[in-house]
Structure formats: structure tokens, C-alpha cells
C-alpha atoms as a PDB file:
ATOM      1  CA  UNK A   1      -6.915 -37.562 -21.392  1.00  0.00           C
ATOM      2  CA  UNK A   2      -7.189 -34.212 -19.799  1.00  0.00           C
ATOM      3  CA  UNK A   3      -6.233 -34.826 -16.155  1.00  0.00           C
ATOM      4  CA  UNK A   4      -2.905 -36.136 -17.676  1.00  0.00           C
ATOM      5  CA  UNK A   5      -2.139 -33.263 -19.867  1.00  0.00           C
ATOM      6  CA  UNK A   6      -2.949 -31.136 -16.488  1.00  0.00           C
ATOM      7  CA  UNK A   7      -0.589 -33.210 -14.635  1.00  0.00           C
ATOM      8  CA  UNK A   8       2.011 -32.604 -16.758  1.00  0.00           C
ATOM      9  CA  UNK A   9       1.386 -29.138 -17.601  1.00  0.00           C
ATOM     10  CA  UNK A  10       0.979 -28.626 -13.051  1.00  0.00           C
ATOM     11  CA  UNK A  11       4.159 -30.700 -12.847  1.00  0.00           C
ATOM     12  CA  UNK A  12       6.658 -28.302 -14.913  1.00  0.00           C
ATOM     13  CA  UNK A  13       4.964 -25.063 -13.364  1.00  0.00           C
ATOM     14  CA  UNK A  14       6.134 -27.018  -9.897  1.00  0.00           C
ATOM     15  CA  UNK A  15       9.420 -27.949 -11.244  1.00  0.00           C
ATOM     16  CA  UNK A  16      10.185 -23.968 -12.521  1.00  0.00           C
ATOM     17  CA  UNK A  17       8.310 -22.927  -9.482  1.00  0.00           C
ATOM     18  CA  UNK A  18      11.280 -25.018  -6.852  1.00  0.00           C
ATOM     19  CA  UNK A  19      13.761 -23.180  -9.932  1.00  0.00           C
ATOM     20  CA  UNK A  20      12.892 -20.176  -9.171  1.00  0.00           C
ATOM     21  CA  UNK A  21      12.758 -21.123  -4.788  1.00  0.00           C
ATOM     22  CA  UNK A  22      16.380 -22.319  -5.877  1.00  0.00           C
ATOM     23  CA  UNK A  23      17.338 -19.190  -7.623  1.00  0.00           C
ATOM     24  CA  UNK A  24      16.069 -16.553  -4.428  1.00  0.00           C
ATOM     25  CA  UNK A  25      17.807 -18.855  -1.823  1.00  0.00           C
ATOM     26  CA  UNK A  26      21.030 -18.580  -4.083  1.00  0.00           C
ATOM     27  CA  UNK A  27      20.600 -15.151  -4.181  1.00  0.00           C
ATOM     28  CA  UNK A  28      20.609 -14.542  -0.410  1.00  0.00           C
ATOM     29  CA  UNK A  29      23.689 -16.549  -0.466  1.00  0.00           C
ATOM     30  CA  UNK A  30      25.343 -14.644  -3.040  1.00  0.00           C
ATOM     31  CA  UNK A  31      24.169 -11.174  -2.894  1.00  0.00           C
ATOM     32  CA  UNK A  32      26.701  -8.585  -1.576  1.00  0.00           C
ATOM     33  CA  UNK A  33      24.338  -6.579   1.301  1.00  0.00           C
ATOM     34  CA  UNK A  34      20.886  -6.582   2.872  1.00  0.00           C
ATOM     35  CA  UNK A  35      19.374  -4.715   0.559  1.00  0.00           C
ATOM     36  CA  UNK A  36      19.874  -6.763  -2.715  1.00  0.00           C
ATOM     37  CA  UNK A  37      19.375  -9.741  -0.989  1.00  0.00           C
ATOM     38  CA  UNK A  38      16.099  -8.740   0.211  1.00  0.00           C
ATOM     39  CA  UNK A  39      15.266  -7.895  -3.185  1.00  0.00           C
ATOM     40  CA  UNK A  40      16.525 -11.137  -4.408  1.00  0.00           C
ATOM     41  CA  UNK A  41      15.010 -12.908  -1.743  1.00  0.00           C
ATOM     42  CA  UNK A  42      11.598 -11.510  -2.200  1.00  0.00           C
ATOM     43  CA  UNK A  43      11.432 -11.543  -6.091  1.00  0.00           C
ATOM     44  CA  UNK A  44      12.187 -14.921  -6.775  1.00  0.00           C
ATOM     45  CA  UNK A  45      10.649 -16.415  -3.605  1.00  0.00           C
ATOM     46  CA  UNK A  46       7.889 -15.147  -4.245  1.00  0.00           C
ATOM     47  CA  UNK A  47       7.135 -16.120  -7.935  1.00  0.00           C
ATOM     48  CA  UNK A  48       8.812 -19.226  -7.198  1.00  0.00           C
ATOM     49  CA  UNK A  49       5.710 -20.002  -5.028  1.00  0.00           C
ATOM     50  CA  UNK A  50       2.977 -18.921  -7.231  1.00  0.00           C
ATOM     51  CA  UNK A  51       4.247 -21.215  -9.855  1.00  0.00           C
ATOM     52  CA  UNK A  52       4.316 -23.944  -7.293  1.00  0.00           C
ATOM     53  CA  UNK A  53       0.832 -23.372  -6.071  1.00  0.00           C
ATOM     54  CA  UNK A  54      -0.722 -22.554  -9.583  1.00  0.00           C
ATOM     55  CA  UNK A  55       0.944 -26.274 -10.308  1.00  0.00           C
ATOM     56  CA  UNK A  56      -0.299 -27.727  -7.198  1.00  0.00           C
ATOM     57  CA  UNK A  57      -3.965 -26.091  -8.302  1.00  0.00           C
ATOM     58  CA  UNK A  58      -3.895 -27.601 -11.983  1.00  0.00           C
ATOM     59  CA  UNK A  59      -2.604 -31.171 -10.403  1.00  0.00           C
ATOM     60  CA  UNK A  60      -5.727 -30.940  -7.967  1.00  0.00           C
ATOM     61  CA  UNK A  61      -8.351 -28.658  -9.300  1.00  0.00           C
ATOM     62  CA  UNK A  62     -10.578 -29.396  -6.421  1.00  0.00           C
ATOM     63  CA  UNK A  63      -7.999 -27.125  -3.913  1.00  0.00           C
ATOM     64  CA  UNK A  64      -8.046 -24.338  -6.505  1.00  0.00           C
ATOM     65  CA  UNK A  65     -10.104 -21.912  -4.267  1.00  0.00           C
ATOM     66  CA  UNK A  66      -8.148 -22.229  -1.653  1.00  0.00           C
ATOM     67  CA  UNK A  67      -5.018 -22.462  -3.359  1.00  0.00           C
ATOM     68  CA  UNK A  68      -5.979 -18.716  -4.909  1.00  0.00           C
ATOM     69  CA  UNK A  69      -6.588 -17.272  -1.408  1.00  0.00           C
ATOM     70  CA  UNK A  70      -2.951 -18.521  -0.637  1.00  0.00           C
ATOM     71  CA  UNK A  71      -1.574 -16.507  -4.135  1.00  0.00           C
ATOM     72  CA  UNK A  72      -3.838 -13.772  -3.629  1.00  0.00           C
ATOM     73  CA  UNK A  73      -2.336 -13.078   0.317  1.00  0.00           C
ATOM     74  CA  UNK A  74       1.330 -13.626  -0.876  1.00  0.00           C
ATOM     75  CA  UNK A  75       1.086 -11.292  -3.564  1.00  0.00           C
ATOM     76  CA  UNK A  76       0.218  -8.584  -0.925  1.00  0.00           C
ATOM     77  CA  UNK A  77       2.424  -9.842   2.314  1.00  0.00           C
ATOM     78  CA  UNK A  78       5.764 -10.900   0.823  1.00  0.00           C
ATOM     79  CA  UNK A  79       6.116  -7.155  -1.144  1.00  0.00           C
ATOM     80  CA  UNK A  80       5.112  -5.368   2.153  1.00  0.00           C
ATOM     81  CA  UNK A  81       7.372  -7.860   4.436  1.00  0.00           C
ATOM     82  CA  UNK A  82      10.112  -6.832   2.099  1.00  0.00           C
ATOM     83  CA  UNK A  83       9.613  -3.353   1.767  1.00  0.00           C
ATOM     84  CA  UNK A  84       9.274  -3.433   5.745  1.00  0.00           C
ATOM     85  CA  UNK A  85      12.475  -5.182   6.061  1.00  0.00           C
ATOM     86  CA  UNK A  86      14.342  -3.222   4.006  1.00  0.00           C
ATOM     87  CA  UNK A  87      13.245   0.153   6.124  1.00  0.00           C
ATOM     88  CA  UNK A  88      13.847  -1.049   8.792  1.00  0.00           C
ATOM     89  CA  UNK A  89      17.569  -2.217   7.555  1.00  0.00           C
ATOM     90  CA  UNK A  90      17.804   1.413   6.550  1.00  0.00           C
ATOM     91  CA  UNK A  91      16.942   2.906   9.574  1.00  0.00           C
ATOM     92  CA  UNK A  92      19.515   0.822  11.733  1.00  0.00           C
ATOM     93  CA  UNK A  93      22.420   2.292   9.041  1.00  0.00           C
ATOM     94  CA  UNK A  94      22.628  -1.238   7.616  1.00  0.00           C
ATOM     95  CA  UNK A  95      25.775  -0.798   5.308  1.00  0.00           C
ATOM     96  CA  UNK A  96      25.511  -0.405   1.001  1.00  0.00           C
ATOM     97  CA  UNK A  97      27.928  -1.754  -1.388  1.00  0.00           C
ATOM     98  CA  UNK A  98      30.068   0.598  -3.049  1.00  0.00           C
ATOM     99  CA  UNK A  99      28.314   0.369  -6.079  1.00  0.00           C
ATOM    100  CA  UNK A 100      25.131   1.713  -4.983  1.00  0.00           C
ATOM    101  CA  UNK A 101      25.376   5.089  -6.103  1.00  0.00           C
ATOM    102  CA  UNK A 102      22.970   7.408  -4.597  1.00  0.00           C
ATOM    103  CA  UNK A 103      20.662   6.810  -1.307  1.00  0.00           C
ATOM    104  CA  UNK A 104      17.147   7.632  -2.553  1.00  0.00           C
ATOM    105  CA  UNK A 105      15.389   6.612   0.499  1.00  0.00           C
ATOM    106  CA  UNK A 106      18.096   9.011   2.503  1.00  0.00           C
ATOM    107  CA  UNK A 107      17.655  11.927   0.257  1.00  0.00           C
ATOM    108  CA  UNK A 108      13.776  11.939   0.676  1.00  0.00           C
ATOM    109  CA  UNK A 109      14.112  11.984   3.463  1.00  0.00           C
ATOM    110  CA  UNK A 110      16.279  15.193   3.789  1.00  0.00           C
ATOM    111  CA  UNK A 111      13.428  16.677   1.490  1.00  0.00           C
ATOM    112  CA  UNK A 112      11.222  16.215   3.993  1.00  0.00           C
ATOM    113  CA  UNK A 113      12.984  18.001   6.862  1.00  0.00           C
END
């Protein structure tokens, strides 16, 4: 009785899990520079893939410990990655929108010097 509500309940975290996958992919499509669409790309991606793997954990309980250690090095890589990428975009004068408004990463940087 159990292992089915678990299935079920592992099966919908999968299914908004691939949403959210979904969601970040559409976002690199549709976001207007680098810099939102690493932010899109990294947000969504990434809880899109702890929902998948928390599912895939509830469906098979015996995979759970490793299945952690998965969530546990995503939640420190894909933030870093991003925040790497986008630095690195910013560095090689990787063009804003129009909208963005102010340059905070720029104006630190003239702080500095």
C-alpha cells in the first residue's frame, strides 16, 4: 500500500521535475542576452533536477544515498558554473539588453581601482 502511494507521489515530483527542465530550456531559447539566460538556465535546470532525482529516490528508496550525493553536488556546482559563466561573459564585454539599468558587477569594480 505504501510503495504505491510512493510511486505516485515520486512520479509527479518527476513529472514537475521534466516541467521545470522544460521551463529552463525555454528560457535559453527565449531570453534576450547571456546573462538572463544563464540565470534562467541555471534556476530552473537546476530545481528541475532535484525534483527529478528526489522522485527517482522515493520510486527506489534503495538509491536514496546515492541519489543525495548527486543533489547535494548540484546544489554547489550548477550555482558556481553559473556564476563562473556569467564572469566570464562579463569580462569578454558580452552585450546587456537595454533594459538592464545599471552594471553592478562594472561599478564594483571601479570601486576597487
Amino acid at each position: 500500500m505504501m510503495s504505491g502511494f510512493l510511486d505516485t507521489i515520486g512520479a509527479l515530483m518527476m513529472l514537475g521535475g521534466a516541467l521545470f527542465l522544460a521551463l529552463g530550456g525555454l528560457g535559453l531559447v527565449r531570453m534576450p542576452d547571456m546573462y538572463n539566460r544563464i540565470q534562467a538556465g541555471t534556476k530552473a535546470t537546476t530545481l528541475g533536477t532535484l525534483l527529478v532525482l528526489v522522485g527517482a529516490a522515493l520510486i527506489m528508496p534503495s538509491w536514496s544515498i546515492k541519489l543525495l550525493l548527486i543533489m547535494l553536488f548540484l546544489m554547489f556546482t550548477n550555482p558556481l558554473s553559473s556564476q563562473v559563466l556569467a564572469r566570464a561573459a562579463h569580462r569578454s564585454d558580452a552585450p546587456m539588453t537595454p533594459e538592464t539599468k545599471a552594471d553592478r558587477l562594472d561599478e564594483d569594480a571601479e570601486d576597487l581601482a
